[in-house]
Protein backbone atom coordinates (compact mmCIF):
# COMPACT_ATOMS: atom_id res chain seq x y z
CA UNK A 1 -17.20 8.62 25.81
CA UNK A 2 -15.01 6.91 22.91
CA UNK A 3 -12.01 5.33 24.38
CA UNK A 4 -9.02 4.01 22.04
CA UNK A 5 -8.45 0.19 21.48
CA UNK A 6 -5.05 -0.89 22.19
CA UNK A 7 -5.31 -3.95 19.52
CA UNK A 8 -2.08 -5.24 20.00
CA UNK A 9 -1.86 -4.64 23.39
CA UNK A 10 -5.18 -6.49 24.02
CA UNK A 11 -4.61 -9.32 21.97
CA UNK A 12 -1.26 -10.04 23.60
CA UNK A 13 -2.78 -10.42 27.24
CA UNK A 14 -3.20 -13.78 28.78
CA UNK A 15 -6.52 -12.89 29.18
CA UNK A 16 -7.29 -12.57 25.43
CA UNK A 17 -5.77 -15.76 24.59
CA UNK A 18 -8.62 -18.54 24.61
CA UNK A 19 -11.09 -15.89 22.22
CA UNK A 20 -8.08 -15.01 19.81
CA UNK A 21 -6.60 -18.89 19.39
CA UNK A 22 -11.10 -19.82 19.12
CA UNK A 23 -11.03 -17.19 16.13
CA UNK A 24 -7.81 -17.91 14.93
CA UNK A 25 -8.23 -21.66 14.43
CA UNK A 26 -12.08 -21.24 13.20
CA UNK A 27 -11.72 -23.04 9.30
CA UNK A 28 -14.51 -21.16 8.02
CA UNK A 29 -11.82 -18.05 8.24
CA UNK A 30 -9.28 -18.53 5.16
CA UNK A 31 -8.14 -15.26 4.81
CA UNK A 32 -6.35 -12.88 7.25
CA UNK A 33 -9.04 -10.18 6.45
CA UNK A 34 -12.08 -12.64 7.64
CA UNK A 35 -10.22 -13.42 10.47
CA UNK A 36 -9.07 -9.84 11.39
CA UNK A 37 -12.83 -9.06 10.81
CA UNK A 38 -13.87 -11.90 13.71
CA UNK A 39 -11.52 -10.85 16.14
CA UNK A 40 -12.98 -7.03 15.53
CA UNK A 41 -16.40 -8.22 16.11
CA UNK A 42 -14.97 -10.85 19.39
CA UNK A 43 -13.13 -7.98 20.85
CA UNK A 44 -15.42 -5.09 19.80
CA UNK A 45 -12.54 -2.79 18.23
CA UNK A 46 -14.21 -0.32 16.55
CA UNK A 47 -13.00 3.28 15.78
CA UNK A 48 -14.85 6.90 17.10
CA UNK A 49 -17.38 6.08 14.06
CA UNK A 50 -18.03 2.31 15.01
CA UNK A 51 -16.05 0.90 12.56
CA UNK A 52 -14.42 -2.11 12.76
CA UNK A 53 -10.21 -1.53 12.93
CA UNK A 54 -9.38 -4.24 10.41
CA UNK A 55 -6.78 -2.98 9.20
CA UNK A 56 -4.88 -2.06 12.58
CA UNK A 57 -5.84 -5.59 13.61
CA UNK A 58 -4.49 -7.14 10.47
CA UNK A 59 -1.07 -5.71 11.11
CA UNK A 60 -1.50 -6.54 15.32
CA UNK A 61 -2.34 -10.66 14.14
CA UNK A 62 0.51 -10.36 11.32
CA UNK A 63 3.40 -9.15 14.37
CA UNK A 64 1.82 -12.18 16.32
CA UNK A 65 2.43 -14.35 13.81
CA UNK A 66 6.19 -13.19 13.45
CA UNK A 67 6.45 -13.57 17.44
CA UNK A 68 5.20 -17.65 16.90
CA UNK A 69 1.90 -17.02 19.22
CA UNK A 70 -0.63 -17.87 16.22
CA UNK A 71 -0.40 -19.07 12.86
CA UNK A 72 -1.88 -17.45 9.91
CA UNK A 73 -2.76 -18.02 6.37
CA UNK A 74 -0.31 -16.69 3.74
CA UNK A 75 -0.94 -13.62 2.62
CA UNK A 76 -3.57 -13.28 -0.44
CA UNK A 77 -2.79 -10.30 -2.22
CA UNK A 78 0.79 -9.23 -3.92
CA UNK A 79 1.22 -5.90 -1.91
CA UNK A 80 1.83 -8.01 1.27
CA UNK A 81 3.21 -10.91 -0.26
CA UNK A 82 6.15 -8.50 -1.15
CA UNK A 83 5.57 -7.81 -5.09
CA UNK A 84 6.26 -4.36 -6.11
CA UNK A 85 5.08 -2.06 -7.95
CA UNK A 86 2.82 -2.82 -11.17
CA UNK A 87 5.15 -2.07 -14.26
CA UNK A 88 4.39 -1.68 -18.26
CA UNK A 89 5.16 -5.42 -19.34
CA UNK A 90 8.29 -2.98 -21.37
CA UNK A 91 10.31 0.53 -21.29
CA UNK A 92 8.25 3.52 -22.03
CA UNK A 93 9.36 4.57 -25.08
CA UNK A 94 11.77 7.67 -25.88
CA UNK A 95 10.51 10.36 -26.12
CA UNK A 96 10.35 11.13 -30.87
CA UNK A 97 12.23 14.19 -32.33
CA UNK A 98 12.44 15.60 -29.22
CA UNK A 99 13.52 19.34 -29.63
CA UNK A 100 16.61 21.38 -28.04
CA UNK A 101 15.22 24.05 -26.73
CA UNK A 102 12.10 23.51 -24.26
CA UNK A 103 10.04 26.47 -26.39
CA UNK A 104 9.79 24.03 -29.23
CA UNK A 105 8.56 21.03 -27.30
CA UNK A 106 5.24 20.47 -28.61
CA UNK A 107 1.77 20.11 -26.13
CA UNK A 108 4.10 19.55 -23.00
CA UNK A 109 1.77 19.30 -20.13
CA UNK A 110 2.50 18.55 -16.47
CA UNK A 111 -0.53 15.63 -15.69
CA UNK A 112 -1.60 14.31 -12.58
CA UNK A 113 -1.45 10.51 -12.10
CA UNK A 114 -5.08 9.80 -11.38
CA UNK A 115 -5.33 5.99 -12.96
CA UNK A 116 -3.96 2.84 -13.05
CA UNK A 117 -2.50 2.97 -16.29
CA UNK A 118 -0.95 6.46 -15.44
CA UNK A 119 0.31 5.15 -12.22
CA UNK A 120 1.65 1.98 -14.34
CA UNK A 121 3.43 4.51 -16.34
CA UNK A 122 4.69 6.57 -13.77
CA UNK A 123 6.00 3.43 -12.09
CA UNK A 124 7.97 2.43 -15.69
CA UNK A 125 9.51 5.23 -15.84
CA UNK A 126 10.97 5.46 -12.64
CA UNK A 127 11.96 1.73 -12.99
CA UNK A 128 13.99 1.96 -16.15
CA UNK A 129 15.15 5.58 -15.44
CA UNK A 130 15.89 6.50 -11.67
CA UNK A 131 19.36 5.63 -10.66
CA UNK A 132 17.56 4.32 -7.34
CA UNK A 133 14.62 2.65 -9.08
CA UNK A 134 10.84 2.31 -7.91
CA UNK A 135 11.23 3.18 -3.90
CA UNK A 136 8.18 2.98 -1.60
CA UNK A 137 7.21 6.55 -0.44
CA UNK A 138 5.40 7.43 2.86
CA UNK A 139 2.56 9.08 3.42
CA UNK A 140 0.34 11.42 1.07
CA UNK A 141 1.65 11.46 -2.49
CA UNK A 142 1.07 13.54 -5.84
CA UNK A 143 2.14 11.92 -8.97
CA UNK A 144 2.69 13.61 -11.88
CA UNK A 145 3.74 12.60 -15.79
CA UNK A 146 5.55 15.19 -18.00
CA UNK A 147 3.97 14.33 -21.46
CA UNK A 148 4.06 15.97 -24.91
CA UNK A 149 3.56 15.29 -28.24
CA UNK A 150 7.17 13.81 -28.58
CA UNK A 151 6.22 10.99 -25.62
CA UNK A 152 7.17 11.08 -22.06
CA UNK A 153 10.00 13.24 -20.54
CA UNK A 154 9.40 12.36 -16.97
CA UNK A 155 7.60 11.74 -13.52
CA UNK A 156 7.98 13.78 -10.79
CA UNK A 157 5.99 12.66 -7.27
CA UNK A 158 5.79 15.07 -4.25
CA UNK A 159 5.70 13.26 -0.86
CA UNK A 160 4.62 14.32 2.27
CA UNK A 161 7.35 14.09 5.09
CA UNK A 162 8.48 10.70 5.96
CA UNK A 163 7.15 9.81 9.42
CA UNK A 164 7.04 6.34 8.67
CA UNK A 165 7.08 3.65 11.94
């Protein structure tokens, strides 16, 4: 029978100490993913399907960290080295001749944000054009451009509810 890892939990007992500082001060572990990796493998956290919980025990070494029981390498990517969101290097442009009436706007189509450069897009636009700006939203998300011949008219994103910890 599959029984749940407590991660944090486990990793903050005195027993656990010796194995996590061994892992934790190995050189040949530079990142906090190769290290969260180890201490998976030391303390056998897997999931129902035997994977490895790196993730779960990335964020259990990074509230260690912030508590002053282990020292960590910075962080390696922007997301968690607190960049934002990946913007247009400038404004997406007005939409051109851009009709009164909606009848007469030409090709509008509603288009679901499915790449990077959509998503960089989508991100612009709220940027330069929400009163609040680029936010960070919880959960599952559908993006979506409003395009047309004239240019861009908008971005609308539906979110699911925000049960965030």
């Amino acid at each position: 029978m599959f029984t749940q890892n407590q991660v944090l939990r486990t990793l903050s007992a005195p027993e656990s100490r010796d194995r996590l500082e061994a892992v934790v001060a190995d050189p040949r572990l530079a990142t906090r993913g190769a290290m969260a990796r180890e201490v998976c493998m030391v303390f056998n956290f897997t999931d129902a399907r035997g994977r490895l919980q790196i993730a779960t025990c990335v964020k259990a070494l990074t509230k260690l960290a912030d508590r002053g029981r282990i020292d960590l390498p910075a962080p390696t990517n922007n997301y968690a080295a607190g960049a934002g969101p990946r913007l247009l290097p400038d404004a997406v442009p007005m939409p051109d001749n851009l009709p009164d009436a909606v009848r007469d706007v030409q090709d509008l189509a509603i288009v679901r944000v499915t790449d990077d450069t959509q998503r960089a897009v989508w991100s612009t636009l709220l940027h330069h054009e929400h009163p609040r700006g680029v936010t960070k939203f919880c959960g599952a998300q559908m993006r979506y451009l409003i395009e047309s011949a004239h240019g861009y008219l908008g971005a609308v994103c539906f979110s699911a509810a925000p049960v965030c910890p």
